[in-house]
Protein backbone atom coordinates (compact mmCIF):
# COMPACT_ATOMS: atom_id res chain seq x y z
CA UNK A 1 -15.43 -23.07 80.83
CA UNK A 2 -12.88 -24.68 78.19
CA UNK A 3 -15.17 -23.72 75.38
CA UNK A 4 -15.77 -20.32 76.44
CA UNK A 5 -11.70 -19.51 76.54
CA UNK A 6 -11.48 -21.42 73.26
CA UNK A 7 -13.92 -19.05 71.73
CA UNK A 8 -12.03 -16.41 72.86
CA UNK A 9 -9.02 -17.23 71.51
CA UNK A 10 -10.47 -17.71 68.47
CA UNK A 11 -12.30 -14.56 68.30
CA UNK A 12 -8.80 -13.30 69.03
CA UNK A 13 -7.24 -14.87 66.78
CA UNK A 14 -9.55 -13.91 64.15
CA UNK A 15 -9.30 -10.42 64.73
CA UNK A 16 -5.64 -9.84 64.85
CA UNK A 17 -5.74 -11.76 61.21
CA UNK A 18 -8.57 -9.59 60.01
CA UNK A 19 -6.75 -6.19 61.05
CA UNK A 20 -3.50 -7.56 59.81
CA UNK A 21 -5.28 -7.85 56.28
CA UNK A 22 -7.17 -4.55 56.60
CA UNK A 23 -3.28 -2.88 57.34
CA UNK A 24 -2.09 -4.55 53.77
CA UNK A 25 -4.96 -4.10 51.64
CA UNK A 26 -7.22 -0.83 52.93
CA UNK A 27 -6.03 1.63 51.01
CA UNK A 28 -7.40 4.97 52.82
CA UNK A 29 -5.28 7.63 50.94
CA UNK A 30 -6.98 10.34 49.12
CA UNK A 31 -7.28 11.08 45.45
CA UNK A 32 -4.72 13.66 45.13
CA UNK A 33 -5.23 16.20 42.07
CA UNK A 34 -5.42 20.02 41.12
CA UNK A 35 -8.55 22.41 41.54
CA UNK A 36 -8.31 25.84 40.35
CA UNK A 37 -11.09 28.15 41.01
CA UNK A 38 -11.07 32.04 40.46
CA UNK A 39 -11.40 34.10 43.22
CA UNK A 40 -13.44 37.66 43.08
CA UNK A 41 -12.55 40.22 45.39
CA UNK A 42 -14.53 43.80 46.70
CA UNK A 43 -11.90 45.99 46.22
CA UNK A 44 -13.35 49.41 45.73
């Protein structure tokens, strides 16, 4: 039973130090830049 809760703990562990790193170094922003595109329009 002692190894099962140390396992989890480490698991734990492990994942609040692997979404802690994700947080400072995952960079999910988007490229940012300018489109122009003409536009046609039916007016009769």
């Amino acid at each position: 039973m002692g190894r099962i809760i140390k396992a989890f703990l480490l698991l734990v562990i492990l994942g609040f130090l692997g979404l802690t790193v994700y947080a400072y170094l995952g960079d999910l922003s988007p490229v940012q830049g300018e489109v122009k595109k003409p536009v046609v329009l039916n007016a009769d």
